[in-house]
C-alpha atoms as a PDB file:
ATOM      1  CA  UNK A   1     -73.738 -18.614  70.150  1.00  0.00           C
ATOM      2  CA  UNK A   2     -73.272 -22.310  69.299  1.00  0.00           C
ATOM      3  CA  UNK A   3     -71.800 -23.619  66.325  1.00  0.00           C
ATOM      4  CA  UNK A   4     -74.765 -23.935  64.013  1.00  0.00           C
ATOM      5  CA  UNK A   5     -75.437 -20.389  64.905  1.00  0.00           C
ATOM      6  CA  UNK A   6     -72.525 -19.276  63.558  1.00  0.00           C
ATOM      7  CA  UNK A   7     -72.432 -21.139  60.320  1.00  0.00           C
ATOM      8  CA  UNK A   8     -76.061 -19.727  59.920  1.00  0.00           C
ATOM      9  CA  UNK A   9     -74.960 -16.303  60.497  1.00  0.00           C
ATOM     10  CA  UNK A  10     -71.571 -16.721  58.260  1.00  0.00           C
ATOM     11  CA  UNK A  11     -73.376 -18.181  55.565  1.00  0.00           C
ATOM     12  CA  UNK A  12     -76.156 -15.140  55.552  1.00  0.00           C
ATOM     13  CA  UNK A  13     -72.808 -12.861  55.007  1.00  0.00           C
ATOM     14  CA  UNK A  14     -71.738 -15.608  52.337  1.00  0.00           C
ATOM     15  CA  UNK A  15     -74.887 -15.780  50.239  1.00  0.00           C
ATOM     16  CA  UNK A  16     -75.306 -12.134  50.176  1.00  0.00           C
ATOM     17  CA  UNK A  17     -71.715 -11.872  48.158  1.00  0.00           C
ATOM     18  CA  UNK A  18     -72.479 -14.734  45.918  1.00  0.00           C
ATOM     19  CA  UNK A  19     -76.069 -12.789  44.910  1.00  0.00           C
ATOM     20  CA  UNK A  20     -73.731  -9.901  44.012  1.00  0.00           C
ATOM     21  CA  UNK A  21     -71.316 -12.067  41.920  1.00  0.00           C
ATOM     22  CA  UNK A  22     -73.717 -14.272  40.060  1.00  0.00           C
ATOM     23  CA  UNK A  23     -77.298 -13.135  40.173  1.00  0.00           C
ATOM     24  CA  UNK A  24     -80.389 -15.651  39.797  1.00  0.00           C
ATOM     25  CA  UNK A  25     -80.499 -14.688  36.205  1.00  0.00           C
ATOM     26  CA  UNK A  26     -77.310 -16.061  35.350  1.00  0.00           C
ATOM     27  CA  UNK A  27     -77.930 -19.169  37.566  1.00  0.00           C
ATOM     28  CA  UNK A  28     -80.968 -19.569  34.858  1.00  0.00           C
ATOM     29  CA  UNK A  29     -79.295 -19.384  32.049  1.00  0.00           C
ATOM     30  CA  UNK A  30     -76.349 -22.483  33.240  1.00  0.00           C
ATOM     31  CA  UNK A  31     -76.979 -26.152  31.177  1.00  0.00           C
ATOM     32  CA  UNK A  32     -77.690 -27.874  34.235  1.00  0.00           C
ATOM     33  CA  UNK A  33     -80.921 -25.445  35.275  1.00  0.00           C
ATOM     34  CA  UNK A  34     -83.053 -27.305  33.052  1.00  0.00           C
ATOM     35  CA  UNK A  35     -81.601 -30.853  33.022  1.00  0.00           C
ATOM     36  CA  UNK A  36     -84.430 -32.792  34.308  1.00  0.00           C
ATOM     37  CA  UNK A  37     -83.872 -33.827  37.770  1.00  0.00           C
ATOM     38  CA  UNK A  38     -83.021 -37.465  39.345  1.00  0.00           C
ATOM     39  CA  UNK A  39     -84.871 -38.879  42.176  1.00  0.00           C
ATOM     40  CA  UNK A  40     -83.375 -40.072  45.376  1.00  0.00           C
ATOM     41  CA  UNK A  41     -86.668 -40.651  46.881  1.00  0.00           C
ATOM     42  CA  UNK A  42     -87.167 -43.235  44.276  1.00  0.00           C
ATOM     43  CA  UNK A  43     -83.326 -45.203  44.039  1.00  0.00           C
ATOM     44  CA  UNK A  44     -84.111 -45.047  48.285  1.00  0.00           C
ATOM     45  CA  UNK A  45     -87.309 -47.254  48.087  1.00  0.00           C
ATOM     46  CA  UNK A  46     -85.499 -49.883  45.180  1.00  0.00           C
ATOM     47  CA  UNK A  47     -82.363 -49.841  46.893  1.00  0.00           C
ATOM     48  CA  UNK A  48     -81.800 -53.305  49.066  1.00  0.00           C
ATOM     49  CA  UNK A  49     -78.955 -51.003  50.895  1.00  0.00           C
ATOM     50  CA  UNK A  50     -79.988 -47.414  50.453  1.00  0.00           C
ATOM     51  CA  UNK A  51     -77.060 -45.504  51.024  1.00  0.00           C
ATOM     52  CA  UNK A  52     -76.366 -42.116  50.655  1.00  0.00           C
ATOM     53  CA  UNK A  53     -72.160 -41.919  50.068  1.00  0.00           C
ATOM     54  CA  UNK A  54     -70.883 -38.016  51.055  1.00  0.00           C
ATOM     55  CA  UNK A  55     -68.251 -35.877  49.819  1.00  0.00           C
ATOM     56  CA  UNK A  56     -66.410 -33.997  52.315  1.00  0.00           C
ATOM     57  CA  UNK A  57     -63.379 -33.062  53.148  1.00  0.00           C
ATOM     58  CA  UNK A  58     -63.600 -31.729  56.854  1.00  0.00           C
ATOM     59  CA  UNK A  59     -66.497 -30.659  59.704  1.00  0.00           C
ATOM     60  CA  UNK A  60     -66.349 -29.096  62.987  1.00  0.00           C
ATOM     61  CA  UNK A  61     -66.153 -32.374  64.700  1.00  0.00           C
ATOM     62  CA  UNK A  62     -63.536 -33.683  62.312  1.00  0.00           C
ATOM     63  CA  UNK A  63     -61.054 -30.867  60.757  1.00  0.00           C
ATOM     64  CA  UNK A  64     -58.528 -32.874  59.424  1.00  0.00           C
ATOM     65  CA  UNK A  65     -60.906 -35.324  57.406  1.00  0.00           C
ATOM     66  CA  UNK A  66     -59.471 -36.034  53.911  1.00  0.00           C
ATOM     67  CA  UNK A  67     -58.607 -32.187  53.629  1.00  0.00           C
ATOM     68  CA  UNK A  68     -56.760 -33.225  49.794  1.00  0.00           C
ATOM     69  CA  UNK A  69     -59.399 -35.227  48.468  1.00  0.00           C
ATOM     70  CA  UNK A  70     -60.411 -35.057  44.493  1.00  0.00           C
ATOM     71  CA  UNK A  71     -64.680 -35.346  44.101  1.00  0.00           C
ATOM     72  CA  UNK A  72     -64.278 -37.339  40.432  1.00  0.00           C
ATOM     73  CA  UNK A  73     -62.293 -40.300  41.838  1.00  0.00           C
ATOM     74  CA  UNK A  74     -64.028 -40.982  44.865  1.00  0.00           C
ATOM     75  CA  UNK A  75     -67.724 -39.928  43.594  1.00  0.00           C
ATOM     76  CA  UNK A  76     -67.199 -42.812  40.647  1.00  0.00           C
ATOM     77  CA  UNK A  77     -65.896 -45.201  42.930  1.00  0.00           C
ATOM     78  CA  UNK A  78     -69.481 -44.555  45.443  1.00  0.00           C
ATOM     79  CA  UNK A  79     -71.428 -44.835  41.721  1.00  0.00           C
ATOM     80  CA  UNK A  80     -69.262 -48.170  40.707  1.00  0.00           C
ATOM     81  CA  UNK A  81     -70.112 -49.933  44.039  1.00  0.00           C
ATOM     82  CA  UNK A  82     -73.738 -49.436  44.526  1.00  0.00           C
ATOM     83  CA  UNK A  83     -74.578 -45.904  46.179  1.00  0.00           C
ATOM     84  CA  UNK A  84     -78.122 -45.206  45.554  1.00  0.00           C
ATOM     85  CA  UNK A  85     -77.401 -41.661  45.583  1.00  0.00           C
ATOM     86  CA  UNK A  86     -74.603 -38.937  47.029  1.00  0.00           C
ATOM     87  CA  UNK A  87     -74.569 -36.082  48.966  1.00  0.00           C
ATOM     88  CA  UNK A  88     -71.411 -33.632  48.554  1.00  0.00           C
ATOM     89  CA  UNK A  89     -71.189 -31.219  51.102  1.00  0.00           C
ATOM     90  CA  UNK A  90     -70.688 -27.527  48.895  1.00  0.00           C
ATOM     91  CA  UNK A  91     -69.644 -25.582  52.257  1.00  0.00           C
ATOM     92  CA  UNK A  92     -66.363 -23.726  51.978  1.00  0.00           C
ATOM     93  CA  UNK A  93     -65.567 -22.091  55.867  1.00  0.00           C
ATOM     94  CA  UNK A  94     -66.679 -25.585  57.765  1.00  0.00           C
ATOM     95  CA  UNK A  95     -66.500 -28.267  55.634  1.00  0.00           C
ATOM     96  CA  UNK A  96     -64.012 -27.106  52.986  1.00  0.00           C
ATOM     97  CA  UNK A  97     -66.352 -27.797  50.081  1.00  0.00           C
ATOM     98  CA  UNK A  98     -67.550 -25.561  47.321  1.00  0.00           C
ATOM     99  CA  UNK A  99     -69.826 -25.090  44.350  1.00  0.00           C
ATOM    100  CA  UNK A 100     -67.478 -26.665  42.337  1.00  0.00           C
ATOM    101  CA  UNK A 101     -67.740 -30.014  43.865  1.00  0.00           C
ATOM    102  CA  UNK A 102     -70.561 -30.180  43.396  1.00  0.00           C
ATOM    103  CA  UNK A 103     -70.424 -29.231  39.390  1.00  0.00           C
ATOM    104  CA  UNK A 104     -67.360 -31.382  39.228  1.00  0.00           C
ATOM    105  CA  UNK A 105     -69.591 -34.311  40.768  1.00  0.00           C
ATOM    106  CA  UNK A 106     -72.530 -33.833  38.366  1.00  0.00           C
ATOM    107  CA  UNK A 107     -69.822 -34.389  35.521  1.00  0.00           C
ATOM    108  CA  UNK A 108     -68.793 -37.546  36.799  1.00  0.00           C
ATOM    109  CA  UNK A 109     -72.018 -40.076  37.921  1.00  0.00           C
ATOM    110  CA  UNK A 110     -75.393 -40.137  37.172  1.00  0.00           C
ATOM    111  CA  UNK A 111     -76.477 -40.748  40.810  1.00  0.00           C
ATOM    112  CA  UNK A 112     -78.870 -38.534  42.265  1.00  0.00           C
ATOM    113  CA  UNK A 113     -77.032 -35.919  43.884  1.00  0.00           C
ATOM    114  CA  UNK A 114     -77.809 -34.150  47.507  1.00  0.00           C
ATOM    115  CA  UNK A 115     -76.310 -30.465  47.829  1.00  0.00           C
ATOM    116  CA  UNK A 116     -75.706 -30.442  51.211  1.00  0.00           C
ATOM    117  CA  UNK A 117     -75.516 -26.654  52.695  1.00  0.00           C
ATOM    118  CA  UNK A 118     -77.464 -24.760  55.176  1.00  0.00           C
ATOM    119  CA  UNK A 119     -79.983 -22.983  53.597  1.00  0.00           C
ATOM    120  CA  UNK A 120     -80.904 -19.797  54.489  1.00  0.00           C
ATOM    121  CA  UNK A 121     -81.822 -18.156  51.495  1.00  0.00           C
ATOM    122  CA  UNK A 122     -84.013 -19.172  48.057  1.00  0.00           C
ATOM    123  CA  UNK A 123     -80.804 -18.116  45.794  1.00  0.00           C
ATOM    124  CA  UNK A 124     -79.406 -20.857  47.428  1.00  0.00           C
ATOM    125  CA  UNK A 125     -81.946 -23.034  45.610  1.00  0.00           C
ATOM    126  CA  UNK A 126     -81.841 -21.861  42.267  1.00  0.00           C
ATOM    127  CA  UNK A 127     -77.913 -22.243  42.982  1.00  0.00           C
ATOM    128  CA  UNK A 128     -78.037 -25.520  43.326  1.00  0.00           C
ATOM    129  CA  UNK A 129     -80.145 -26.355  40.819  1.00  0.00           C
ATOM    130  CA  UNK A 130     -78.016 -24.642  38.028  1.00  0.00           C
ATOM    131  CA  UNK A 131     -74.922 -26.486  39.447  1.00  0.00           C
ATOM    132  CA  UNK A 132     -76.442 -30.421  39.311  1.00  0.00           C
ATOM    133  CA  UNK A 133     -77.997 -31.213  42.098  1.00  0.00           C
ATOM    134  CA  UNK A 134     -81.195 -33.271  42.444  1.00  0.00           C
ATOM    135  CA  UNK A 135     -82.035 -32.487  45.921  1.00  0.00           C
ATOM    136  CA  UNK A 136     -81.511 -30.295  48.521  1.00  0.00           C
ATOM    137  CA  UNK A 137     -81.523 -30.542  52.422  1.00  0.00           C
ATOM    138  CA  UNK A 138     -83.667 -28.016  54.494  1.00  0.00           C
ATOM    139  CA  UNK A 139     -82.389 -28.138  58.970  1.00  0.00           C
ATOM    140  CA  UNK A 140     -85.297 -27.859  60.674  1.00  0.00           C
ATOM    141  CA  UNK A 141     -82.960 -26.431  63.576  1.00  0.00           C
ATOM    142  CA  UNK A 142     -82.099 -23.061  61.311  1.00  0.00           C
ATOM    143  CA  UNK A 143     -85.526 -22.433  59.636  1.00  0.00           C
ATOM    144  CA  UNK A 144     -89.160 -21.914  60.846  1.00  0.00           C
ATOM    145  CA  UNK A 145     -92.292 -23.149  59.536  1.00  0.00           C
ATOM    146  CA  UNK A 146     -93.005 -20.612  56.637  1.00  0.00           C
ATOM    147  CA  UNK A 147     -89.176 -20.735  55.322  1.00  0.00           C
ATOM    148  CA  UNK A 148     -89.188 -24.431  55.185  1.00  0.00           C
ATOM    149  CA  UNK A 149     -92.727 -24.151  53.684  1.00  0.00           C
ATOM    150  CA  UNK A 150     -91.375 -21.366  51.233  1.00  0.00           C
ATOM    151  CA  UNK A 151     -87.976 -23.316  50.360  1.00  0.00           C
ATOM    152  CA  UNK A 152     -90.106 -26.540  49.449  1.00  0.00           C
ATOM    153  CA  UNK A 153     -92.211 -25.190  47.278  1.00  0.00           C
ATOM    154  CA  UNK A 154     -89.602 -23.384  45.525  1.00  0.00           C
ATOM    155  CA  UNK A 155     -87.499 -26.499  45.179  1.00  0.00           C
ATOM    156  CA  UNK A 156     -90.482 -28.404  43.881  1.00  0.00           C
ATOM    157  CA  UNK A 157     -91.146 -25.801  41.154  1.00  0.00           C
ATOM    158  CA  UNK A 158     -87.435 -26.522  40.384  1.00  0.00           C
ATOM    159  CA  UNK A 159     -87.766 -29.874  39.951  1.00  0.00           C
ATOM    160  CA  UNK A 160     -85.433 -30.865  43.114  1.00  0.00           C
ATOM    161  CA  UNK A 161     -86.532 -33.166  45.269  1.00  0.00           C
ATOM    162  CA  UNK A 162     -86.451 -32.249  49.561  1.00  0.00           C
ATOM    163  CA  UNK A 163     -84.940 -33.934  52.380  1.00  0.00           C
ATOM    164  CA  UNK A 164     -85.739 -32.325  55.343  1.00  0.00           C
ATOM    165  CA  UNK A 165     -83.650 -32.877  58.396  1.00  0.00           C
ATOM    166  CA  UNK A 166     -85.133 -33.227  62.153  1.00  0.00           C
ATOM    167  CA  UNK A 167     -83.304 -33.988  65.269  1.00  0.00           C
ATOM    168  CA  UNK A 168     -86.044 -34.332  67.918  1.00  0.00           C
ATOM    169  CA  UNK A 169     -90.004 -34.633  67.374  1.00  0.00           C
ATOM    170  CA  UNK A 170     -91.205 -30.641  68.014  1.00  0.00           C
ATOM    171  CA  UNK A 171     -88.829 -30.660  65.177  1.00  0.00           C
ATOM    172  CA  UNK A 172     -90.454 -33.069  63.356  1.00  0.00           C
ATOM    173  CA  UNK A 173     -94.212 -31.967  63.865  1.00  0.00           C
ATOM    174  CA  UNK A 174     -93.790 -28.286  62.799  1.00  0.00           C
ATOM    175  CA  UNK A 175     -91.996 -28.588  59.769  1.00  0.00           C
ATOM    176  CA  UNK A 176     -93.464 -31.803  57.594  1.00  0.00           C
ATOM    177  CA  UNK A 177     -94.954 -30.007  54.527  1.00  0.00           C
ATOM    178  CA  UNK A 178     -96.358 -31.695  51.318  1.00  0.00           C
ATOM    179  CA  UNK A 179     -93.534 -30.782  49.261  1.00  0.00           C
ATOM    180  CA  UNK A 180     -90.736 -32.926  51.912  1.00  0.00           C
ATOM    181  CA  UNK A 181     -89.727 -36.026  49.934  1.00  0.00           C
ATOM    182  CA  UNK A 182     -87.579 -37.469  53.021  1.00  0.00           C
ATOM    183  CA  UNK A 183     -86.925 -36.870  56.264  1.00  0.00           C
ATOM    184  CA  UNK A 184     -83.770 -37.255  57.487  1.00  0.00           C
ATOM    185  CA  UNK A 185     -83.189 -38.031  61.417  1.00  0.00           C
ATOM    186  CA  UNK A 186     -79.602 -36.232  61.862  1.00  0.00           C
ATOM    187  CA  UNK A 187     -78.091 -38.675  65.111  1.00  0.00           C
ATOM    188  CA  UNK A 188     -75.747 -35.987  65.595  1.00  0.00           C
ATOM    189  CA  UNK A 189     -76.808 -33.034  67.823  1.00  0.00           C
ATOM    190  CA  UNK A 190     -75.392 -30.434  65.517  1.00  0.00           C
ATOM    191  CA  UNK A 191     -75.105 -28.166  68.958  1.00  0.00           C
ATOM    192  CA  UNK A 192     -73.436 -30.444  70.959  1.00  0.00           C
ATOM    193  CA  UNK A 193     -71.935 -32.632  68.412  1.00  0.00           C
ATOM    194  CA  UNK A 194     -72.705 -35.146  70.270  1.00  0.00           C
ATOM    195  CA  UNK A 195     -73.680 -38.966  68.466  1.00  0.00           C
ATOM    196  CA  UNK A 196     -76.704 -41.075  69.648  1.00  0.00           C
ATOM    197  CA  UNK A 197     -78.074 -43.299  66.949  1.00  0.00           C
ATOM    198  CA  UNK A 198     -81.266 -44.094  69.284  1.00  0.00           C
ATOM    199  CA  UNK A 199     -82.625 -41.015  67.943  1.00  0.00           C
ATOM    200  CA  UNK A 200     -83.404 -42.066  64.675  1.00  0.00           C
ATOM    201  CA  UNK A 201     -85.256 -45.259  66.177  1.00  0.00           C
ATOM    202  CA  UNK A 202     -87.383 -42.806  68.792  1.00  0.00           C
ATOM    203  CA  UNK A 203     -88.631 -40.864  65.944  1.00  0.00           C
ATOM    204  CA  UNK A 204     -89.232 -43.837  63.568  1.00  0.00           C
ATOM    205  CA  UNK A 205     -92.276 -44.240  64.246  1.00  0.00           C
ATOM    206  CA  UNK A 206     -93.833 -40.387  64.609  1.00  0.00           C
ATOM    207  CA  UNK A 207     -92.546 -40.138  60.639  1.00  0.00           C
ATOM    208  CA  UNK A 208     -95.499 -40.605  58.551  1.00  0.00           C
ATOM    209  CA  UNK A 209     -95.287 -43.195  56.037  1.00  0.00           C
ATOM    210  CA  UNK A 210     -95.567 -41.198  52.592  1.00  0.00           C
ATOM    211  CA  UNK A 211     -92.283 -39.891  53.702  1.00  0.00           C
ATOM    212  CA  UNK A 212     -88.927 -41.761  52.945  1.00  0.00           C
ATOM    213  CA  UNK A 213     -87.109 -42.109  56.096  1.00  0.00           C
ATOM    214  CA  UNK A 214     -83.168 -41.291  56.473  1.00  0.00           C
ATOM    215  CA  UNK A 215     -80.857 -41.836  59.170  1.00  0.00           C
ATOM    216  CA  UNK A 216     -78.047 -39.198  58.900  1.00  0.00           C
ATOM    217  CA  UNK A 217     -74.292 -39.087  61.209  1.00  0.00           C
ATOM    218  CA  UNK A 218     -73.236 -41.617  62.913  1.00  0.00           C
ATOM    219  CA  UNK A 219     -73.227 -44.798  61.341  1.00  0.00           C
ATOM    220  CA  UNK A 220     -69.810 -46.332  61.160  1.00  0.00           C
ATOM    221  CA  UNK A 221     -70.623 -50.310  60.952  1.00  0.00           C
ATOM    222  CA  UNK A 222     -73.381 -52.708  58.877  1.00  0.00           C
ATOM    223  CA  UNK A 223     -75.161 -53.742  61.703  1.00  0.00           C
ATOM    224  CA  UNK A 224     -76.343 -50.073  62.559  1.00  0.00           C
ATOM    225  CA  UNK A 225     -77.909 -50.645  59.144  1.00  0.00           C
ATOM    226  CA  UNK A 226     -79.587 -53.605  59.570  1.00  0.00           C
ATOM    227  CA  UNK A 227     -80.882 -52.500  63.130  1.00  0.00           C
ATOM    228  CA  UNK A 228     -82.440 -49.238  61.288  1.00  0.00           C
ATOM    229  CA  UNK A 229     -84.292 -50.975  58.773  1.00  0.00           C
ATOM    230  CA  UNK A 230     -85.942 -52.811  61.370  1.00  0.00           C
ATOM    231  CA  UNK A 231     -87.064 -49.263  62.371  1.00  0.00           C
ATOM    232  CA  UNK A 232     -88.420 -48.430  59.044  1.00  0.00           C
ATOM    233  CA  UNK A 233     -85.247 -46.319  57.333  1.00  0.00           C
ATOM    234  CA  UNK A 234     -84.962 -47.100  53.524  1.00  0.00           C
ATOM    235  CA  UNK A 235     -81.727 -44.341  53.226  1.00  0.00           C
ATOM    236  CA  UNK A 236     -78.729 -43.607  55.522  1.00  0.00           C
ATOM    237  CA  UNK A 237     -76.643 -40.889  54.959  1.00  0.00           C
ATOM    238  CA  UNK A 238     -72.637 -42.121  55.940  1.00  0.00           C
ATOM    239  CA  UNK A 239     -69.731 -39.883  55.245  1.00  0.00           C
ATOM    240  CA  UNK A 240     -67.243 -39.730  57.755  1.00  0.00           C
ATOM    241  CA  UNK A 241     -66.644 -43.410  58.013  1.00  0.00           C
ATOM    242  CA  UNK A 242     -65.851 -43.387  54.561  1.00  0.00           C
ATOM    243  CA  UNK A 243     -63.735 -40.140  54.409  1.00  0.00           C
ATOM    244  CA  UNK A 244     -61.767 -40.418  57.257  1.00  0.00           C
ATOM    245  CA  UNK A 245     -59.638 -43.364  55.508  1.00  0.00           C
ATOM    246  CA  UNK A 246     -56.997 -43.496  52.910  1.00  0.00           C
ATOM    247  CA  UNK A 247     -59.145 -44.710  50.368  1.00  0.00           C
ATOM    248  CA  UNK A 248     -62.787 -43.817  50.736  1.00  0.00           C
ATOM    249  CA  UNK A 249     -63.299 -45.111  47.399  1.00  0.00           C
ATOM    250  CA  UNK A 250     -61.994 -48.598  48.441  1.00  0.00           C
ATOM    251  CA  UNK A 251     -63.594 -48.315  51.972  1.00  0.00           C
ATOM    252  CA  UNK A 252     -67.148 -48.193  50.746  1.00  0.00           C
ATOM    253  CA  UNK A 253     -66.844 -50.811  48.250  1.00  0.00           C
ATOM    254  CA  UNK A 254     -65.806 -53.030  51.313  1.00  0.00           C
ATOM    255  CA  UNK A 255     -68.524 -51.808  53.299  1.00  0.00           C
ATOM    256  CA  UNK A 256     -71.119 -52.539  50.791  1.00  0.00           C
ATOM    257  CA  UNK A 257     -69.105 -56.148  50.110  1.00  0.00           C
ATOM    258  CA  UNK A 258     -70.073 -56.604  53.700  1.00  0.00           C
ATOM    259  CA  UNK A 259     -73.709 -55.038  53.768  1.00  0.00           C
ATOM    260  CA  UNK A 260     -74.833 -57.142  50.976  1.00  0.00           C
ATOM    261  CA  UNK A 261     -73.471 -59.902  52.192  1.00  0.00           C
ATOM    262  CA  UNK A 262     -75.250 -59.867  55.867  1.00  0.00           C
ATOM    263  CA  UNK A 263     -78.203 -58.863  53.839  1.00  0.00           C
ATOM    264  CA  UNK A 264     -78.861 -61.962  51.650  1.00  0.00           C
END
């Protein structure tokens, strides 16, 4: 079994206690489940930089991330300094997030915000609509066709926008639906964990153009950047690079002091 096998199969035990606890009608019935969504598809295609700031406090790769760090502070600080939108990662077991986060995030900007989970499950929609988020994120690598065709068109009804994420191109051809409003290229093999940013320009091209295109994992410097959009990539997804320090608040305002600065 490799790792994303066993978050898929932990989370399926997860969601089934959190149906229990708080059942889609009560999700319904939460402020936020009919506060009229943001669009990241939209800040992606104005934004001169077009990234995508995440929350998280620790992954497989990286356990001992930021494990102490506070979503308000750092959330306002990717808002003040030009994030055109934010994913917070609302995985407990793997990535030490939650729901809360993600609540706690909504209270703080008015970015577009990404819930990113692995879902496996429609309650995990409704979920994170009722909690603030804008869009969700669909692995091509956990779902089939009809799930990912079932998801999207439940997210749409929603209001949420979809990013759907592909790491190779049989990836990429089954699982484009009408309802995707991005497709992310993750860089990292989430098998292997291994990092090759070349994958993202190999499957630049096969990604039709109605379609926002995202580079996810990986990207730790401004020229990556600049050498994507080149490719066609209007969003990039950057976390770790910006969690990993002291101040990730402080780190991404530098990085973006630098970006728009090579960019003029």
């Amino acid at each position: 079994m490799n790792i994303l096998e066993k978050i898929a199969a932990d989370k399926r035990v997860e969601v089934a206690t959190q149906k229990e606890e708080v059942p889609v009608e009560v999700l319904q019935l939460l402020p936020h489940f009919k506060r009229k969504c943001i669009s990241l598809s939209e800040n992606l295609r104005k934004s001169p930089a077009g990234i995508i700031a995440e929350f998280k406090r620790r992954s497989p790769s990286h356990p001992d991330l930021n494990p102490e760090a506070e979503v308000e502070e750092i959330v306002k600080a990717y808002e003040k300094f030009g994030a055109a939108g934010i994913s917070v990662l609302t995985d407990e077991a793997y990535f030490g997030g939650g729901m809360e986060d993600l609540s706690l995030a909504r209270e703080s900007v008015k970015l577009p915000l990404l819930r990113k989970d692995f879902v496996i499950d429609e309650y995990q929609i409704y979920e994170a609509k009722a909690m603030g988020a804008d869009v969700i994120l669909l692995i091509a690598a956990l779902l089939n066709e009809k799930q990912i065709e079932k998801f999207s068109k439940l997210a749409k009804e929603l209001g949420l926008e979809v990013l759907l994420e592909v790491h190779n191109r049989e990836e990429l051809d089954n699982s484009l639906m009408p309802e995707i409003d991005m497709v992310g290229v993750n860089n990292r093999n989430l098998k292997t964990f291994e990092v090759d940013l070349n994958t993202s320009k190999e499957l630049a091209a096969a990604i039709p153009e109605e379609y926002v295109k995202v580079s996810e994992s990986g990207i730790s410097d401004t020229a990556a950047i600049l050498e994507l959009q080149k490719s066609g990539f209007q969003g990039f997804l950057i976390g770790g690079n910006f969690m990993k320090t002291e101040d990730p608040g402080a780190s991404f305002a530098a990085f973006m002091q630098q970006l728009n600065k090579e960019n003029q």
